[in-house]
N, C-alpha and C. Protein backbone atom coordinates (compact mmCIF):
# COMPACT_ATOMS: atom_id res chain seq x y z
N UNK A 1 71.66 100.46 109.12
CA UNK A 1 72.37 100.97 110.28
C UNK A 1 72.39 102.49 110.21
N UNK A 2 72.48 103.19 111.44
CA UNK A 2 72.33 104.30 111.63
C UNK A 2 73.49 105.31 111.32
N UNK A 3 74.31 106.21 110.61
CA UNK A 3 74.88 106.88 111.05
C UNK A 3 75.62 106.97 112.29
N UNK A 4 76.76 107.11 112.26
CA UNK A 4 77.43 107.21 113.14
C UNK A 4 77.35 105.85 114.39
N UNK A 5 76.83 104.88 114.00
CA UNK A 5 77.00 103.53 115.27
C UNK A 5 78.08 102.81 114.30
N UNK A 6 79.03 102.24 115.02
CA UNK A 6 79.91 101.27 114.54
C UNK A 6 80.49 100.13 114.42
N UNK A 7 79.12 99.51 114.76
CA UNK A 7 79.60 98.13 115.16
C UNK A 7 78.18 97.35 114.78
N UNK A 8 78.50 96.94 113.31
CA UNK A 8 77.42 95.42 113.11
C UNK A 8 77.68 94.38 113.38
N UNK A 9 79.10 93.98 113.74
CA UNK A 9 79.23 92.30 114.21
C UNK A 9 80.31 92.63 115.57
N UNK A 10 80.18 91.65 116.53
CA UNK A 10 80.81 91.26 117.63
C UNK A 10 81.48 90.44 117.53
N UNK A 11 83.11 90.37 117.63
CA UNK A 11 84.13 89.48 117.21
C UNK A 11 84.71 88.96 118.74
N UNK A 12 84.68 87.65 118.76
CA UNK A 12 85.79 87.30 120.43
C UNK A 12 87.27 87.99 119.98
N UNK A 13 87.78 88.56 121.26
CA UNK A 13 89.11 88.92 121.28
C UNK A 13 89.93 87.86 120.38
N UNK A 14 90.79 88.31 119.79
CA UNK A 14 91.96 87.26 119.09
C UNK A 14 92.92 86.71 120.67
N UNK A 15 93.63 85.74 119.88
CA UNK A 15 94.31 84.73 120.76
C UNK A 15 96.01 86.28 120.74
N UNK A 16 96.07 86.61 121.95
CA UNK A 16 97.20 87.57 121.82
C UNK A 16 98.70 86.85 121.95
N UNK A 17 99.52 87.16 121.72
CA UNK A 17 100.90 86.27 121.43
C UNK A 17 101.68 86.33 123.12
N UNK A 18 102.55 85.32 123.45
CA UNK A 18 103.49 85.33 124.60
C UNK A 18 104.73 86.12 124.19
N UNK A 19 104.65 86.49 123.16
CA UNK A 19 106.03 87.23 123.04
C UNK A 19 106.02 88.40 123.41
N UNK A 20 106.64 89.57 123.93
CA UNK A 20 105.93 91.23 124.31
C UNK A 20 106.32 91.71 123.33
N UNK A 21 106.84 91.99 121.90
CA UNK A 21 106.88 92.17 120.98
C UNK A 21 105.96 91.84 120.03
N UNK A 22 105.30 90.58 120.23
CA UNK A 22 104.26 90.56 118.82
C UNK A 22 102.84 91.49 119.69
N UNK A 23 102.89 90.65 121.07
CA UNK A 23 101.82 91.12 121.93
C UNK A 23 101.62 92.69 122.04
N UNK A 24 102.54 93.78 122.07
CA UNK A 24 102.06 95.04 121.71
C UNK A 24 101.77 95.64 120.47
N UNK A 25 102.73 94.53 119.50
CA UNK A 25 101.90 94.99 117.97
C UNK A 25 100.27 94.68 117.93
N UNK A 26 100.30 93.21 118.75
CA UNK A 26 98.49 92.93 118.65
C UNK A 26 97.75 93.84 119.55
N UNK A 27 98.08 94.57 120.55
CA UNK A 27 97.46 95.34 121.34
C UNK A 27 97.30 96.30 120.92
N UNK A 28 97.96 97.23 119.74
CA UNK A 28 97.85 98.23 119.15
C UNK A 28 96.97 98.18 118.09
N UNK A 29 96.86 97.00 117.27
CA UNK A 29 95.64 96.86 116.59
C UNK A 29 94.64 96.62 116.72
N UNK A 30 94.07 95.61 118.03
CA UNK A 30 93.14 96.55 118.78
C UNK A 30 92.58 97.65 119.39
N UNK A 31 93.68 97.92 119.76
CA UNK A 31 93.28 99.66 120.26
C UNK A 31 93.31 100.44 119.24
N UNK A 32 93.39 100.23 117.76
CA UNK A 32 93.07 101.12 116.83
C UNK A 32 91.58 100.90 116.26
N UNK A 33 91.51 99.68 116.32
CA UNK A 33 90.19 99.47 115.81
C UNK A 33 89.05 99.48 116.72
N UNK A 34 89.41 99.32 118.49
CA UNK A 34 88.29 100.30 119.29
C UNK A 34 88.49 101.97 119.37
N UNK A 35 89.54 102.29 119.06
CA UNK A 35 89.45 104.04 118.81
C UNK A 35 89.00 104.70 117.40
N UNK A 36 89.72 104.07 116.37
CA UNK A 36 89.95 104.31 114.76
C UNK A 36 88.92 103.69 114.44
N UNK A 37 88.16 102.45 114.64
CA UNK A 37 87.54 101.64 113.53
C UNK A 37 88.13 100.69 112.98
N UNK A 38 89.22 100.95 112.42
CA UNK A 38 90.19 100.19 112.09
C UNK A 38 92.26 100.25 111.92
N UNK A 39 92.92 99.35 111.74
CA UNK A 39 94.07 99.48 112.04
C UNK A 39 94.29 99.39 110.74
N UNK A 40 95.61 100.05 110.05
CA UNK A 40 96.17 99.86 108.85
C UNK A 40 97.22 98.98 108.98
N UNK A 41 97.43 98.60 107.78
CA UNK A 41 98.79 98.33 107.55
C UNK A 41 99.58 98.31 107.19
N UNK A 42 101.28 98.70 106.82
CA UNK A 42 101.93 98.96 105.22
C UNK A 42 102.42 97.76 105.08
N UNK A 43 103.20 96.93 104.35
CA UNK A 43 104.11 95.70 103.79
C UNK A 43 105.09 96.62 102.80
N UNK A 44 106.19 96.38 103.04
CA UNK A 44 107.02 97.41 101.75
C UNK A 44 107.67 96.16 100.84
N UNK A 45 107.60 96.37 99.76
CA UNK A 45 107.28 95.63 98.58
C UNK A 45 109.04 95.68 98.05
N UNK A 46 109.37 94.63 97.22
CA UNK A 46 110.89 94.78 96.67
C UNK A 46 110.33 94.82 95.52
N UNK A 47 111.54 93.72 94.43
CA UNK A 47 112.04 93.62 93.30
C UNK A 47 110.74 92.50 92.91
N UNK A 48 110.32 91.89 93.29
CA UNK A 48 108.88 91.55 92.98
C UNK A 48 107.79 91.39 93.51
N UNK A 49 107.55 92.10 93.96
CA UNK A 49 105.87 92.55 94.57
C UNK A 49 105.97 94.05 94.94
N UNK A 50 104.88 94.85 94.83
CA UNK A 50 105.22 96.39 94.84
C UNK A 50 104.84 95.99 96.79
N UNK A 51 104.92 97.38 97.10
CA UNK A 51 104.59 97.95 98.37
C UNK A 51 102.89 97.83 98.37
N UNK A 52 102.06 97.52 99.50
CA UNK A 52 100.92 97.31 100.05
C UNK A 52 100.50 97.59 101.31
N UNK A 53 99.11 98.24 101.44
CA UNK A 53 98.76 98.65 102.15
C UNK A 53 97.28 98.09 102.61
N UNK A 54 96.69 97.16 103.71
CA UNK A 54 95.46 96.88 104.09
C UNK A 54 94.75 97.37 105.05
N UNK A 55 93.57 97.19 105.37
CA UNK A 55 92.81 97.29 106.62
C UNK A 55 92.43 96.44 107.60
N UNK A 56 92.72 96.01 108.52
CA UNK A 56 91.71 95.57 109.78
C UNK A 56 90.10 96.30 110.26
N UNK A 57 89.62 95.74 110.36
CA UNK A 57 88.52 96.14 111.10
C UNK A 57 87.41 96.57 110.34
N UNK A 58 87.22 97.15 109.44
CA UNK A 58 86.42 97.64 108.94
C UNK A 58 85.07 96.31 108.76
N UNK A 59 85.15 95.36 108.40
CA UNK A 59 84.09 94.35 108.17
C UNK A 59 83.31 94.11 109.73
N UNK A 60 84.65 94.30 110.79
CA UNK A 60 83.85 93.92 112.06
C UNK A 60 82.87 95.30 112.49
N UNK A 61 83.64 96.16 112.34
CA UNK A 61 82.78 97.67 112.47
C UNK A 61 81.74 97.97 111.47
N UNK A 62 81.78 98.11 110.75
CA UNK A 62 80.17 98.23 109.58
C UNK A 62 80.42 97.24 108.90
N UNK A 63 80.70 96.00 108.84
CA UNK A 63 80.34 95.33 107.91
C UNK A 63 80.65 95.19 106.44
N UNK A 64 81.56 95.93 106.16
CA UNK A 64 81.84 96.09 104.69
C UNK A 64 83.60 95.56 104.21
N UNK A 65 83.59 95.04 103.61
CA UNK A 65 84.73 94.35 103.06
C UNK A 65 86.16 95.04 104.02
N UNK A 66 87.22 94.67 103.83
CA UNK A 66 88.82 94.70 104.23
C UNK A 66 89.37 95.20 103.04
N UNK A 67 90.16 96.55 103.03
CA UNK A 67 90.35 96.94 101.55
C UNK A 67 92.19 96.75 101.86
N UNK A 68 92.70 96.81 100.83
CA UNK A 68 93.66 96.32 100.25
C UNK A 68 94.27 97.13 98.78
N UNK A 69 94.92 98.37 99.02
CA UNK A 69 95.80 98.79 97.74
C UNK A 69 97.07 98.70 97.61
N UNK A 70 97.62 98.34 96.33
CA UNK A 70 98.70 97.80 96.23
C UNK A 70 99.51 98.87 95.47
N UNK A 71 100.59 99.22 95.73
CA UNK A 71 101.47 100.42 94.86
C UNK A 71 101.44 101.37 95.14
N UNK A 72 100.72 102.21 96.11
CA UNK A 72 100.55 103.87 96.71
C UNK A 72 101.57 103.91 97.80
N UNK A 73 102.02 104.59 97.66
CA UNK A 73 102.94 104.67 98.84
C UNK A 73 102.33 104.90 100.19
N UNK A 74 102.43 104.16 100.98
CA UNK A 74 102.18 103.89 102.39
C UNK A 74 101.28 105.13 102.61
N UNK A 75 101.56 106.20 102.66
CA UNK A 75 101.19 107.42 103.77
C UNK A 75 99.89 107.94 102.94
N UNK A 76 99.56 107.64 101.54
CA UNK A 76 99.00 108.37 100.85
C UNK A 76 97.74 106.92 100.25
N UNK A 77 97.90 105.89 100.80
CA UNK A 77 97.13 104.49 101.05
C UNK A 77 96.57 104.72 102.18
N UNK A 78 97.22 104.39 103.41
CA UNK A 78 97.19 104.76 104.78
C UNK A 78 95.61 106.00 104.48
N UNK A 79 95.63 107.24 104.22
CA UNK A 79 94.87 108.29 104.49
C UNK A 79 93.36 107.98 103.34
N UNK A 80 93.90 107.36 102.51
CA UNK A 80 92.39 106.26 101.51
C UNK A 80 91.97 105.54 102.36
N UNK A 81 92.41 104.96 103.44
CA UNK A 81 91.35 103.72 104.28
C UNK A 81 91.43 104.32 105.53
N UNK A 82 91.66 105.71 105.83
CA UNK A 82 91.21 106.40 107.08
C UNK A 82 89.51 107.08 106.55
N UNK A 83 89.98 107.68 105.62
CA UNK A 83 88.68 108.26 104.75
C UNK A 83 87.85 106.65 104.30
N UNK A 84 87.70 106.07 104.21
CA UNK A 84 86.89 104.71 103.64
C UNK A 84 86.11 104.65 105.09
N UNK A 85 86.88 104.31 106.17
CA UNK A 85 86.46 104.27 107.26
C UNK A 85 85.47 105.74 107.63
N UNK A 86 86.01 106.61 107.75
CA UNK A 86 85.08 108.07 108.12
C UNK A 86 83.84 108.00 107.11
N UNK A 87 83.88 107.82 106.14
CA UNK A 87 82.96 107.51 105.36
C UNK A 87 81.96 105.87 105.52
N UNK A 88 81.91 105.21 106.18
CA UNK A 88 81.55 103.91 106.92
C UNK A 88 81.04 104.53 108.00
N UNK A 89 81.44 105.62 108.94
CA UNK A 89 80.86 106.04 110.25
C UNK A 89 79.54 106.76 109.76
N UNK A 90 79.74 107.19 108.72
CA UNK A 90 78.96 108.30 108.25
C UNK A 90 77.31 107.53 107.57
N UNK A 91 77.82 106.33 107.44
CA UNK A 91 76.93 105.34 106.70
C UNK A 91 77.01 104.66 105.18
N UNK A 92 78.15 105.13 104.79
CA UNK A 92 78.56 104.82 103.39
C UNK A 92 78.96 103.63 103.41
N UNK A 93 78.53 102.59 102.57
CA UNK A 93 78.74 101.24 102.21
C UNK A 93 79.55 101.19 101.25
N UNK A 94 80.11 100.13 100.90
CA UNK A 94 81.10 99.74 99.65
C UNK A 94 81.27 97.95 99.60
N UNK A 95 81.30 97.93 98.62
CA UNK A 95 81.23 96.68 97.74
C UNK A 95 82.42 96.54 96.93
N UNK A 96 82.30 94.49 96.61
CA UNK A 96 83.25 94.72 95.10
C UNK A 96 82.43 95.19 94.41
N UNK A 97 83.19 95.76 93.45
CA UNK A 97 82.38 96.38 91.78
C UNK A 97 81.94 97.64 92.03
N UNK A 98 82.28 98.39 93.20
CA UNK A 98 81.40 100.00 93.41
C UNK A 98 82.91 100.41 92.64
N UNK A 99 82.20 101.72 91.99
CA UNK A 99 83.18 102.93 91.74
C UNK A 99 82.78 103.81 92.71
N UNK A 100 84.44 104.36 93.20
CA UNK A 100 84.13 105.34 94.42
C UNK A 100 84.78 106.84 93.75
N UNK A 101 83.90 107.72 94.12
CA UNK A 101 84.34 109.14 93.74
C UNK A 101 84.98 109.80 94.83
N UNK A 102 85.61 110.95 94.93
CA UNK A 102 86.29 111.73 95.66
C UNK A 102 87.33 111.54 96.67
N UNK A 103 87.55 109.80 96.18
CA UNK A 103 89.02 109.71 97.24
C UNK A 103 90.44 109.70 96.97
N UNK A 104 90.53 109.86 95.46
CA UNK A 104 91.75 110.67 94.84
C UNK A 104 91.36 111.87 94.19
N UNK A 105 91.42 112.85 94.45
CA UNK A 105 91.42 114.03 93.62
C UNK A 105 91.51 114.13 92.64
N UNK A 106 90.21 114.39 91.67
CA UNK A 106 90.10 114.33 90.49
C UNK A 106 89.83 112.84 89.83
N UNK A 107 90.08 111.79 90.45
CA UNK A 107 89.86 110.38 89.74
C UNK A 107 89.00 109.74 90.92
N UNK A 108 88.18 108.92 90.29
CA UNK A 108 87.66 107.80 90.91
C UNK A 108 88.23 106.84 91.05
N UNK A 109 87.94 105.58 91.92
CA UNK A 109 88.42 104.33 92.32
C UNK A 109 87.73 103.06 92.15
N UNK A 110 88.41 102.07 91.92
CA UNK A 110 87.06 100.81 91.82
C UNK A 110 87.33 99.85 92.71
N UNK A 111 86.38 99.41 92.68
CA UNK A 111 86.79 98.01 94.33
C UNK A 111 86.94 96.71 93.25
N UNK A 112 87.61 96.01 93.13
CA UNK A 112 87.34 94.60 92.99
C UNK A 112 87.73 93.59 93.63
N UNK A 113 87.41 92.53 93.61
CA UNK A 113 87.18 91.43 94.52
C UNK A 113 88.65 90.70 94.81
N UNK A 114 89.01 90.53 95.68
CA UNK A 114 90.14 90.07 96.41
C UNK A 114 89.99 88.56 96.45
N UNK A 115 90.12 87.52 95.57
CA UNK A 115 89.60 86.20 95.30
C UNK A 115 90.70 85.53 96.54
N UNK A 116 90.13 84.38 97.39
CA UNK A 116 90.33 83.87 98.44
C UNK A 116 91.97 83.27 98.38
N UNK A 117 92.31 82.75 97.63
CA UNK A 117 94.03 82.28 97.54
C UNK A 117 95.02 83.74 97.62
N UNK A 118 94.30 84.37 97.18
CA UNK A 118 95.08 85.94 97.87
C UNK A 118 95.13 86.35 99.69
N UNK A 119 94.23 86.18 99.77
CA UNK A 119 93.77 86.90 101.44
C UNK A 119 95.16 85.81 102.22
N UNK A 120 95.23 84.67 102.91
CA UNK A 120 96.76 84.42 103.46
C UNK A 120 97.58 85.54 103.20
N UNK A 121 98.31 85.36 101.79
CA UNK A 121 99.29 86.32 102.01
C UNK A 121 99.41 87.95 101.70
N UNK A 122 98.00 88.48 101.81
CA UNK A 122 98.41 89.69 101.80
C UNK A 122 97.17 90.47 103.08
N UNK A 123 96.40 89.62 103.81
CA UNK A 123 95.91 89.83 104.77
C UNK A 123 96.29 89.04 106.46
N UNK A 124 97.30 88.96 106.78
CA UNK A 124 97.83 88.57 107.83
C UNK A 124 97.36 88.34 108.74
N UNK A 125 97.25 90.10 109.75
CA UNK A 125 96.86 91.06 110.39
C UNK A 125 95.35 90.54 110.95
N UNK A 126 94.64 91.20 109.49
CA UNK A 126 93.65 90.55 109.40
C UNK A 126 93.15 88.88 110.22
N UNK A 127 93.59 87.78 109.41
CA UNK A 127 93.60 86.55 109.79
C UNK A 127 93.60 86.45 111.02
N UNK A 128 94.39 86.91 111.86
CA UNK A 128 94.85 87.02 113.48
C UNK A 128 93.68 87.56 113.89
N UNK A 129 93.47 88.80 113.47
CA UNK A 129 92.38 89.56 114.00
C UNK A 129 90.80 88.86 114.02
N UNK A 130 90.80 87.92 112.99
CA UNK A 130 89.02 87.25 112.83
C UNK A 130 89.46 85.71 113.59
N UNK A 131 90.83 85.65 113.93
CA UNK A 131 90.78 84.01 113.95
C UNK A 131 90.52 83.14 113.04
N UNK A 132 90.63 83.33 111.92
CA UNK A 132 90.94 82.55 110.84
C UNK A 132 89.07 82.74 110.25
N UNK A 133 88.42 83.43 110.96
CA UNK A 133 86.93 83.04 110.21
C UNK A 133 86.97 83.74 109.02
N UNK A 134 86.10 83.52 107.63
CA UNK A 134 86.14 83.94 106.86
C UNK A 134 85.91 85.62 106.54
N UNK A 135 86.17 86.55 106.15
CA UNK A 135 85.74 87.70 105.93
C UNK A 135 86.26 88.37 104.62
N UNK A 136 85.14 89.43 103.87
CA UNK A 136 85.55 89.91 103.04
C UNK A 136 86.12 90.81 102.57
N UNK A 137 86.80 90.86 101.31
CA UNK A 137 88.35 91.86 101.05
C UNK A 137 88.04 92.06 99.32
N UNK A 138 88.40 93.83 99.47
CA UNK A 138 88.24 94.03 97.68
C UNK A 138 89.66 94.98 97.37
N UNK A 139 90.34 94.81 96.19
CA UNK A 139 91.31 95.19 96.16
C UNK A 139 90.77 97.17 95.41
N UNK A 140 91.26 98.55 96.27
CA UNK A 140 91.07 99.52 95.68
C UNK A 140 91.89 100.13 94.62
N UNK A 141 91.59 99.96 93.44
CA UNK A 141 92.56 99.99 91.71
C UNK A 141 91.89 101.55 91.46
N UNK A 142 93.28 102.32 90.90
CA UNK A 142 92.90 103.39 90.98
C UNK A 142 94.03 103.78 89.64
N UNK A 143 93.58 104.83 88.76
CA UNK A 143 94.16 104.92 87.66
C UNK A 143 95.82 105.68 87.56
N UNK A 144 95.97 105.85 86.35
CA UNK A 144 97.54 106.53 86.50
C UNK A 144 96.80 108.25 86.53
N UNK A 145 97.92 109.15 86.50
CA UNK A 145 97.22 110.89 86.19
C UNK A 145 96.59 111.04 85.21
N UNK A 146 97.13 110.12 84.20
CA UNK A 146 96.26 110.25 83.53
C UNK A 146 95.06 109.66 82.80
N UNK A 147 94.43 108.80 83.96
CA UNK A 147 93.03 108.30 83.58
C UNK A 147 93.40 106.88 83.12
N UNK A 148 94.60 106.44 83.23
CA UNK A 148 94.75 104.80 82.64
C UNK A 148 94.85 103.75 83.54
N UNK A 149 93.92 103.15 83.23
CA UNK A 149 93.52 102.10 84.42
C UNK A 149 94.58 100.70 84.18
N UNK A 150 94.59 99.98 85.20
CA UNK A 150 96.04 98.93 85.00
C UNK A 150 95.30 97.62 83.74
N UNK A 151 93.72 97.97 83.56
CA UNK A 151 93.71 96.65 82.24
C UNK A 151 93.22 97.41 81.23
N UNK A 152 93.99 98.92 81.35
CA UNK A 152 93.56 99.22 79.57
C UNK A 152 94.47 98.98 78.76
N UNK A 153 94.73 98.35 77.62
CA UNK A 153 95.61 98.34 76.66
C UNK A 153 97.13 99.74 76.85
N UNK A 154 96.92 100.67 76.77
CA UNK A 154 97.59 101.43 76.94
C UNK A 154 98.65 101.69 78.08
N UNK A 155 98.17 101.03 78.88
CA UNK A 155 99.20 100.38 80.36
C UNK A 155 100.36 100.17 80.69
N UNK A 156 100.89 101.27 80.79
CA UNK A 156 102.51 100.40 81.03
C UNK A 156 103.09 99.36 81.59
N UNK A 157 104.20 98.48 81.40
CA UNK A 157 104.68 97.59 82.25
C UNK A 157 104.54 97.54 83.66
N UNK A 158 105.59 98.98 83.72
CA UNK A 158 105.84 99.17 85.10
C UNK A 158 104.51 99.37 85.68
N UNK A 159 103.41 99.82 85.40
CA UNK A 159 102.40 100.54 86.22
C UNK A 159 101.29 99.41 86.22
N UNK A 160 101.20 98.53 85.41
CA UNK A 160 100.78 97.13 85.73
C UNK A 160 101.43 96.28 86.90
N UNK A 161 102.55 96.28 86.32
CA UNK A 161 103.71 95.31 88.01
C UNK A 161 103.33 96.21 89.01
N UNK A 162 103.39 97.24 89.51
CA UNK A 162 103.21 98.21 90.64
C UNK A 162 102.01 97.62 91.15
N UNK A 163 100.96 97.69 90.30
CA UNK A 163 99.44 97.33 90.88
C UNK A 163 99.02 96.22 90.21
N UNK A 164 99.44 94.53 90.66
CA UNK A 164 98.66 93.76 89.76
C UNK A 164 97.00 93.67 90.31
N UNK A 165 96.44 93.23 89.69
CA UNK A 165 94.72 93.11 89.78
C UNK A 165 95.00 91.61 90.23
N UNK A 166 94.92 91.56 91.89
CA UNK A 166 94.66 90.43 92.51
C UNK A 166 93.90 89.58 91.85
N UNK A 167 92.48 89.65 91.33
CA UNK A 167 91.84 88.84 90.72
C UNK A 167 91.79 87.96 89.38
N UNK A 168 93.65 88.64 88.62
CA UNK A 168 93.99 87.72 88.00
C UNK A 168 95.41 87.81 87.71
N UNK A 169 96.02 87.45 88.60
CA UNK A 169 97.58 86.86 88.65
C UNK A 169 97.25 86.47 90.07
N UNK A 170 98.70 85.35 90.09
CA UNK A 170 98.59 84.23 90.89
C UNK A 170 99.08 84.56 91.95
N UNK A 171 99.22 84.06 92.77
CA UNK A 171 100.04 84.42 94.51
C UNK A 171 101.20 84.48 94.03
N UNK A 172 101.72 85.59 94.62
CA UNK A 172 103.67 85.78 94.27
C UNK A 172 104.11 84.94 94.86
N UNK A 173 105.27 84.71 94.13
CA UNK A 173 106.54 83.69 94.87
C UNK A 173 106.71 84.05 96.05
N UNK A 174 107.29 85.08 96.22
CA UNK A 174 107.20 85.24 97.77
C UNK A 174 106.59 84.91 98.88
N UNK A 175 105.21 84.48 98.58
CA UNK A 175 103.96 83.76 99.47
C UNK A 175 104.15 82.42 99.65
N UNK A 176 104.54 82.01 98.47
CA UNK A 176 104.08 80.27 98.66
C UNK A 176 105.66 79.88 98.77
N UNK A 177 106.95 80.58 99.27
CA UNK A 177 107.97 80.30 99.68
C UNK A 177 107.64 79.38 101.09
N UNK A 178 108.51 77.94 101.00
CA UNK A 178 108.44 77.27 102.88
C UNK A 178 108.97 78.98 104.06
N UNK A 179 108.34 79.10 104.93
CA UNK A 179 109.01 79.98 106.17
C UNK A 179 110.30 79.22 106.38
């Protein structure tokens, strides 16, 4: 694909809600992802699960995974998957397993794979947005200041719980609670 075109797959509109409350949240995430590329999202996290931040759109617009970081505070997540995206317009691809340079200052980032019993509860948005069809999601793990990644030995508690590695701990309680 060329630079600057943004669109490798054609998605039918999602089913929009009768409520005018959910219906302008869904109208806004479309209209971000025909203006933006894609729509973000925050989830603010308690006493067990940190705060999270995903993407819409990006798989329908170039084709490349739905990213997903867990523990950055909203505004400073949020501006990592504005840049992921500008970098997608530009022609930059990403994968699980890429290390990405220059989207924290001074540290690199790694993608890993967002294993499928995760995506329900921490891709919603998403779900709505594809109609339940399958699409792919990598979680972006990114170190402490000082270079310690959440599975090196040296790891703190807290900074492990903040960011677990989707790909191995289980769906939080909070997910598999009845509504």
């Amino acid at each position: 694909m060329s630079a600057g075109v943004s669109s490798t797959t054609t998605i039918s509109m999602p089913q929009l809600s009768d409520d005018p409350k959910h219906r302008a949240g869904e109208e806004k995430c479309i209209a971000d992802i025909a203006t933006h590329d894609l729509h973000v999202l925050r989830v603010h996290g308690d006493n067990e699960w940190p705060e999270f931040t995903y993407s819409v759109g990006l798989h329908e617009r170039f084709g490349i995974p739905e990213v997903i970081i867990l523990g950055l505070r909203g505004e400073l997540a949020h501006s990592l998957l504005n840049e992921l995206a500008a970098r997608a317009r530009e022609g930059e691809r990403i994968a699980a397993g890429d290390t990405l340079s220059g989207l924290l200052e001074g540290f690199d980032v790694v993608l890993l794979p967002v294993p499928e019993h995760h995506i329900e509860p921490h891709f919603g948005w998403a779900l709505w947005y594809y109609d339940g069809r399958p699409f792919p999601a990598v979680q972006l793990v990114y170190p402490t200041t000082s270079g310690i990644w959440p599975w090196d030995p040296e790891a703190s508690e807290h900074f492990k719980a903040n960011q677990p590695l989707l790909e191995s701990v289980p769906v939080p309680e909070w997910a598999r609670r009845p509504s």
